[in-house]
Protein backbone atom coordinates (compact mmCIF):
# COMPACT_ATOMS: atom_id res chain seq x y z
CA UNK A 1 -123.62 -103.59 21.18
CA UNK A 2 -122.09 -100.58 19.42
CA UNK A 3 -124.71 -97.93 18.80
CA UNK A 4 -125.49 -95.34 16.40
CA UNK A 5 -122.53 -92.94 17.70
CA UNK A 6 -120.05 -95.48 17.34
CA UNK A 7 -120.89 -96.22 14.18
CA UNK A 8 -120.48 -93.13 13.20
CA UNK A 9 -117.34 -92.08 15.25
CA UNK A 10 -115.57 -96.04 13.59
CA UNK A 11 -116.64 -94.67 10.22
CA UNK A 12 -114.84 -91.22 10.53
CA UNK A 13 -112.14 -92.97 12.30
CA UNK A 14 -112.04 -95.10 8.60
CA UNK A 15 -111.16 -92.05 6.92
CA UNK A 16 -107.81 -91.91 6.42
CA UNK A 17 -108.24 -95.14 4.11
CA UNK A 18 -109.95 -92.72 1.46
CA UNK A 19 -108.22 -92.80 -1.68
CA UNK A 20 -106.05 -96.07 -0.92
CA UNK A 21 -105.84 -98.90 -3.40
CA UNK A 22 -106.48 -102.65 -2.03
CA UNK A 23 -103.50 -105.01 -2.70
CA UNK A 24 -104.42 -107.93 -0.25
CA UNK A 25 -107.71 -109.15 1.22
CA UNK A 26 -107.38 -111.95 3.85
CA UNK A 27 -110.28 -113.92 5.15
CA UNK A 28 -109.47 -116.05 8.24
CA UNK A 29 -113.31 -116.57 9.35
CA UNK A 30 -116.02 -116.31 6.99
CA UNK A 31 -118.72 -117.39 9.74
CA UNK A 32 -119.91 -114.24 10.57
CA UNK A 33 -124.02 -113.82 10.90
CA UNK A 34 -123.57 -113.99 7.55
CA UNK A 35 -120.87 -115.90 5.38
CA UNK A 36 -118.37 -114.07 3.98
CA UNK A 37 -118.88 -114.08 0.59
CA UNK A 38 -116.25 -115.87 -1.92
CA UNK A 39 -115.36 -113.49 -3.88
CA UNK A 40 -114.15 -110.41 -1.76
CA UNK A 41 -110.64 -110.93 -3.41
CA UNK A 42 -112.75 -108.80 -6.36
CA UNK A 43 -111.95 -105.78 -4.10
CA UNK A 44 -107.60 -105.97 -4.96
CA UNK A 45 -106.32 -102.76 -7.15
CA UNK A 46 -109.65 -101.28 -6.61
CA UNK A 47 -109.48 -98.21 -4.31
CA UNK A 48 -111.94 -97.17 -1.71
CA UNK A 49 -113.63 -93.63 -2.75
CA UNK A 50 -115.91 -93.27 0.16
CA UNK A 51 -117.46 -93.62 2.94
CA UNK A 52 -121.04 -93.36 4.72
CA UNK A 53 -123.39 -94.70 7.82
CA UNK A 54 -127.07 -95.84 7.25
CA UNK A 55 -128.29 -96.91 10.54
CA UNK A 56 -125.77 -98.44 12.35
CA UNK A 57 -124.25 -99.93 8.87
CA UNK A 58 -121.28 -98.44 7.52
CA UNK A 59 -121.60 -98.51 3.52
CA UNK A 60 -117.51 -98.29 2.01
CA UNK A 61 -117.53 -97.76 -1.74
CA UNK A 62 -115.22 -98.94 -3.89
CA UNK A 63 -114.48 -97.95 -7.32
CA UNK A 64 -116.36 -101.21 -9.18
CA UNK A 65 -118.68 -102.02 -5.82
CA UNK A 66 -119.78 -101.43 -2.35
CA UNK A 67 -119.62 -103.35 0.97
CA UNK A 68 -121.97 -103.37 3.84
CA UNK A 69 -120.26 -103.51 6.94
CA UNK A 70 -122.48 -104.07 10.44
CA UNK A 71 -120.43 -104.07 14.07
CA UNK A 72 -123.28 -106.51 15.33
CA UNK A 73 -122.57 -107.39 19.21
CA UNK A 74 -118.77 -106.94 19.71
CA UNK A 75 -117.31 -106.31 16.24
CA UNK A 76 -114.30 -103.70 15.82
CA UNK A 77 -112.28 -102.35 13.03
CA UNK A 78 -108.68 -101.59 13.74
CA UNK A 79 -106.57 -99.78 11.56
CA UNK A 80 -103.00 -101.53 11.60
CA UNK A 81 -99.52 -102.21 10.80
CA UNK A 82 -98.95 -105.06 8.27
CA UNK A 83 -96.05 -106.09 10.64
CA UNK A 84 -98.17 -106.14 14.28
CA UNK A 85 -99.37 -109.51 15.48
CA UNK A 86 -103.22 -110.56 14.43
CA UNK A 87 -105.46 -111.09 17.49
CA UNK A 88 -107.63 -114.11 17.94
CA UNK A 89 -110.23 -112.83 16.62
CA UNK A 90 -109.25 -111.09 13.46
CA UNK A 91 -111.89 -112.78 10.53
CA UNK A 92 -111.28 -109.94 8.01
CA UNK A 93 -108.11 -108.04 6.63
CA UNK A 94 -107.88 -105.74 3.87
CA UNK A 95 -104.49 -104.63 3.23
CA UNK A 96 -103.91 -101.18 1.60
CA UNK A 97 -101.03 -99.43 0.29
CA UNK A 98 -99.18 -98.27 3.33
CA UNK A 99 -101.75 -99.13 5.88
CA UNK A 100 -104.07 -102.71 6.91
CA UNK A 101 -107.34 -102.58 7.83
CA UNK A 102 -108.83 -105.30 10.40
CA UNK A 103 -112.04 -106.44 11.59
CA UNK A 104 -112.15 -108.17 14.89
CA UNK A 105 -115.48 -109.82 16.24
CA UNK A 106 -115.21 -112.35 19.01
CA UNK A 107 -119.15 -112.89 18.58
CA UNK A 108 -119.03 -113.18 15.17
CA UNK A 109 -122.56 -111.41 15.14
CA UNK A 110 -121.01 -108.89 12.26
CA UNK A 111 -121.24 -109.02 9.18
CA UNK A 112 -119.60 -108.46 5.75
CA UNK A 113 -121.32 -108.24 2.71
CA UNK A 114 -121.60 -106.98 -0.75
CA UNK A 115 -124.44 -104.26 -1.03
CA UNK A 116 -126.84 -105.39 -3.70
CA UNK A 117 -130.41 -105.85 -4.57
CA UNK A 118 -130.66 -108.55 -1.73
CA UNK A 119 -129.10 -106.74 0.14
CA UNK A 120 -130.62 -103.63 0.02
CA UNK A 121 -134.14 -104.53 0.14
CA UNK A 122 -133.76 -106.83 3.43
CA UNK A 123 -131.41 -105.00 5.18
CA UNK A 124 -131.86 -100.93 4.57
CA UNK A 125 -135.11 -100.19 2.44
CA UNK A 126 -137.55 -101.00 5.67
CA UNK A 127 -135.63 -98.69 7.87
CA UNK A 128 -137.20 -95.39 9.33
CA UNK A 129 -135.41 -92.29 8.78
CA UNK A 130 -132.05 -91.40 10.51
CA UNK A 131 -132.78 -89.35 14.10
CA UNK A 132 -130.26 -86.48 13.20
CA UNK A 133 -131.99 -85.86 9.62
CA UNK A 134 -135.10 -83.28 9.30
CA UNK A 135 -137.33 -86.24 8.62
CA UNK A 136 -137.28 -87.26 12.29
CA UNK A 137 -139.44 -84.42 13.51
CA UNK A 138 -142.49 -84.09 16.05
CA UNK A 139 -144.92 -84.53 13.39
CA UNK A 140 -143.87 -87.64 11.75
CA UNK A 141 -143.01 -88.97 15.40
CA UNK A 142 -146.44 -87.90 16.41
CA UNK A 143 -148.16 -89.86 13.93
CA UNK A 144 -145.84 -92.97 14.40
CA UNK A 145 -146.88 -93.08 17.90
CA UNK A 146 -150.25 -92.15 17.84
CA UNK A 147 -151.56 -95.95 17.64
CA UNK A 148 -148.83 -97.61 19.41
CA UNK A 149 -149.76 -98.71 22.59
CA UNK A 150 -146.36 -100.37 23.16
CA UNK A 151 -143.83 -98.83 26.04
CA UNK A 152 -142.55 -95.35 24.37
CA UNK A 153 -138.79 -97.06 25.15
CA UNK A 154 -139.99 -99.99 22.86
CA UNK A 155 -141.50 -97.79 20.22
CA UNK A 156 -138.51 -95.43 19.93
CA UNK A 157 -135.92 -98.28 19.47
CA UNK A 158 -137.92 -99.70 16.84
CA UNK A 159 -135.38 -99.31 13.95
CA UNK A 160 -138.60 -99.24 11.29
CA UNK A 161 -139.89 -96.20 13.44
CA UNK A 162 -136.20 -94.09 13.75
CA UNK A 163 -133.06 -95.66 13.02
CA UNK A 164 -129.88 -96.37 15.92
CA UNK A 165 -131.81 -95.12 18.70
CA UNK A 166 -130.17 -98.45 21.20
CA UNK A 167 -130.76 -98.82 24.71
CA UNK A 168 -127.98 -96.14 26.21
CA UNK A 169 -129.39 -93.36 24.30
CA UNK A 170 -132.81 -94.15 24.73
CA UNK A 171 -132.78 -94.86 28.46
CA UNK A 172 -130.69 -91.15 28.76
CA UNK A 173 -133.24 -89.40 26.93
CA UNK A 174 -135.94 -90.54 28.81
CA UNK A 175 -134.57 -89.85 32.11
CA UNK A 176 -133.69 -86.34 31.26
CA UNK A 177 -137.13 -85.48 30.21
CA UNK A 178 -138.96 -87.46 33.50
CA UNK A 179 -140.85 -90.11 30.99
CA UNK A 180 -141.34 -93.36 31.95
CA UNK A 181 -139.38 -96.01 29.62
CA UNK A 182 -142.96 -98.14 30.36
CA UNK A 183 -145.40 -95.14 29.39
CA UNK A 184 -147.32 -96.09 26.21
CA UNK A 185 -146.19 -94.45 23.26
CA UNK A 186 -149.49 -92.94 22.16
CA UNK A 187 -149.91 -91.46 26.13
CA UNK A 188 -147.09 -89.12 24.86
CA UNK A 189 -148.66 -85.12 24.60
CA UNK A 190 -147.58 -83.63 21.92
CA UNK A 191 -145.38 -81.17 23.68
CA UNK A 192 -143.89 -84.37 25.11
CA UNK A 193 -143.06 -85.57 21.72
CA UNK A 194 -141.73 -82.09 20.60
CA UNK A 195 -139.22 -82.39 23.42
CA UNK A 196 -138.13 -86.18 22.81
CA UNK A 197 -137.48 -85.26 19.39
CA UNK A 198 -134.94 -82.58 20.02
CA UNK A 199 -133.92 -84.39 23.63
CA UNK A 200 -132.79 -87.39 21.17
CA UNK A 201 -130.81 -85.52 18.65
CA UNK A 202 -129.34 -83.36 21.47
CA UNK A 203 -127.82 -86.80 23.54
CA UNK A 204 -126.68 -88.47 20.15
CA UNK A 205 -124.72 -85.50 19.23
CA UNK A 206 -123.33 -84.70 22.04
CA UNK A 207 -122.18 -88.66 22.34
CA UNK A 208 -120.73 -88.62 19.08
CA UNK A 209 -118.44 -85.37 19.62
CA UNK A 210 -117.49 -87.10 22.95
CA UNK A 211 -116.66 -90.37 21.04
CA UNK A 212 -119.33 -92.85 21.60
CA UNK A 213 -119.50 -95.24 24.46
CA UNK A 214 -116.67 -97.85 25.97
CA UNK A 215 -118.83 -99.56 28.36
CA UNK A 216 -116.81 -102.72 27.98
CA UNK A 217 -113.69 -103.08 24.84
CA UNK A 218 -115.06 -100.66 22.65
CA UNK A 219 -112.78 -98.31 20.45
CA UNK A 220 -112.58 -96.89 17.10
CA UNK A 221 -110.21 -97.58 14.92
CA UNK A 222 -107.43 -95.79 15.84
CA UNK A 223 -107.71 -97.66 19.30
CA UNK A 224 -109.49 -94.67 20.94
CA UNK A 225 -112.05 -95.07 23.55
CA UNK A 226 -115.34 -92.96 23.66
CA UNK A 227 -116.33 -90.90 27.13
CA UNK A 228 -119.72 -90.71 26.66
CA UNK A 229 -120.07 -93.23 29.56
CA UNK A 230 -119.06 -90.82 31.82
CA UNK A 231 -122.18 -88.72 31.64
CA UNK A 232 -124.63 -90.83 32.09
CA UNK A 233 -127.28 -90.20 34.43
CA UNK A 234 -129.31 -93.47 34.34
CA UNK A 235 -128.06 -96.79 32.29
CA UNK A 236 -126.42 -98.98 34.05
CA UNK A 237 -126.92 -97.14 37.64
CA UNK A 238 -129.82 -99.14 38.35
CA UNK A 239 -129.29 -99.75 42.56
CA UNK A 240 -127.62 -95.84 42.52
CA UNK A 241 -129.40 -92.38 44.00
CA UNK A 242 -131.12 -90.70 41.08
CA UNK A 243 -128.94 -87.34 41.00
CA UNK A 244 -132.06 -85.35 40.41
CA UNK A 245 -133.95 -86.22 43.97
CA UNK A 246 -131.80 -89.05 45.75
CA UNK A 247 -134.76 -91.73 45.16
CA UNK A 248 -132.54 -95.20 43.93
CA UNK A 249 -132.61 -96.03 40.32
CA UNK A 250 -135.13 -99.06 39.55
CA UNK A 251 -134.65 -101.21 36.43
CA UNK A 252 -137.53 -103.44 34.75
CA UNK A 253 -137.17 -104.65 31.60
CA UNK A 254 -138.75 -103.85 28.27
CA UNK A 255 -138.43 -105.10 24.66
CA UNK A 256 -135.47 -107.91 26.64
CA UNK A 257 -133.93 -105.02 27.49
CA UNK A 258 -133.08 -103.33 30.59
CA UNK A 259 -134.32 -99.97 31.45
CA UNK A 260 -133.18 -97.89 34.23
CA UNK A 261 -135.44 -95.26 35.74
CA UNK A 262 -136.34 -93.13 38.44
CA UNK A 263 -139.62 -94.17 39.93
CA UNK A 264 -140.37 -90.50 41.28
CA UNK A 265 -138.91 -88.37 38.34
CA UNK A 266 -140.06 -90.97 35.88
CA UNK A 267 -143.54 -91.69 37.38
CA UNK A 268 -145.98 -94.21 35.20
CA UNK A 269 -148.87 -92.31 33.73
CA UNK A 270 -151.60 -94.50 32.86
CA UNK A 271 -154.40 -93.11 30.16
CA UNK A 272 -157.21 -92.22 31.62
CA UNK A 273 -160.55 -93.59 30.62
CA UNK A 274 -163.26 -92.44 28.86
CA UNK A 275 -165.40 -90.10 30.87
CA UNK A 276 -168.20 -91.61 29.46
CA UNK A 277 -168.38 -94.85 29.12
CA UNK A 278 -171.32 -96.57 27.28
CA UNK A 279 -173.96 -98.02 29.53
CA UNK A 280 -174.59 -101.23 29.36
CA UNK A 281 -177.92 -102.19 28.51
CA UNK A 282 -179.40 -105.09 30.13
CA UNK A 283 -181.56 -107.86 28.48
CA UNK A 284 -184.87 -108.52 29.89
């Protein structure tokens, strides 16, 4: 599943269509995880004037409305020549003046909808805040955490915690700072917390000047892959030496998802209890 860096490297890839009038809008699947709605053909002679990511949406504003555009499992956009052949997959075409923009999900786990009230309120007002903003900091991570006795790898995917924090990024982050993905979230120290914060910002910047992620067919939509996936230490090398101290890589899974660790840089830490615990008192 594309992830919050290639969200944000498709949307910048979507640039060039800034300023372009639509003259065509083709639907050859409306089943996405939505429907389609009926009346996309509103978006013809209105011109796109912009373009922005809230979680791992990409929000395109028109002049008379705005679309909400989600990449769900396998979805692409591609930005194409009226004149090149459509692939199997193609559910969505918007043709602009000298260039056509297509959106290709073999999954159809996507989705493509008009951002309104409904729409806002189910789908973006219960998100936490994004993870490269100032409102992701060690004090509003510290008190998300402090009662959450779920695994910290759980807890920090959690998109009503910190938005587009998926599996690759999280199971990096973790592995560079020698937590756990199992440790409870509300085990975490404070100076632990300090750390993830700026460890997470650190790995999602440095994927999304590196391009994202092709781990299987993704690209942006110039056709580009991302590279990320060559630096990482942990995902996916579950079976490999642990680069850090030779130990091989374990995987369990958390949340149905699986996490990839180190079992001696990553070692479980379980809360220790209560130093003193309340006698029991025993009837007579």
């Amino acid at each position: 599943m594309p992830e919050l860096p290639e969200v944000e490297t498709t949307k910048t890839s979507l640039l060039p269509l800034l300023n372009q009038k639509v003259l065509s809008v083709q639907v050859n699947n409306s089943s996405l995880r939505w429907p389609i709605p009926n009346d996309v053909n509103q978006l013809v002679g209105q011109r796109l004037i912009g373009l922005t990511r809230r979680s791992k949406y990409i929000l395109a504003q028109f002049e008379n409305a705005t679309m909400l555009w989600h990449l769900g499992m396998s979805g692409s956009f591609r930005l194409s020549d009226s004149r090149d052949a459509l692939r199997k997959h193609d559910h969505f075409i918007i043709q602009f003046d000298d260039i056509q923009l297509r959106y290709h999900d073999p999954r159809r786990f996507g989705c493509i909808l008009w951002l309104d009230d409904h729409a806002q309120s189910k789908l973006l007002d219960t998100l936490g805040p994004e993870p490269l903003s100032e409102s992701f900091n060690a004090d509003y991570l510290e008190q998300k955490f402090k009662n959450k006795s779920v695994a910290v790898k759980v807890a920090i995917m959690d998109n009503h915690i910190v938005v587009g924090v998926g599996n690759i990024y999280a199971t990096e982050s973790l592995f560079n700072l020698g937590i756990h993905p199992a440790q409870p979230a509300s085990s975490l120290t404070r100076s632990q917390i300090e750390k993830f914060v700026i460890e997470i910002k650190r790995i999602l910047k440095q994927a999304i000047d590196l391009g994202g992620s092709t781990l299987r067919d993704y690209t942006n939509a110039m056709g580009e892959n991302g590279y990320f996936q060559q630096t990482l230490l942990a995902y996916g090398r579950a079976g490999e030496m642990c680069i850090n101290c030779e130990t091989t890589l374990e995987n369990i899974k958390l949340g149905q998802r699986a996490s990839v660790f180190c079992p001696e840089c990553q070692p479980l830490k379980r809360p220790q209890a209560s130093k003193n615990p309340v006698s029991k008192v025993k009837s007579k």
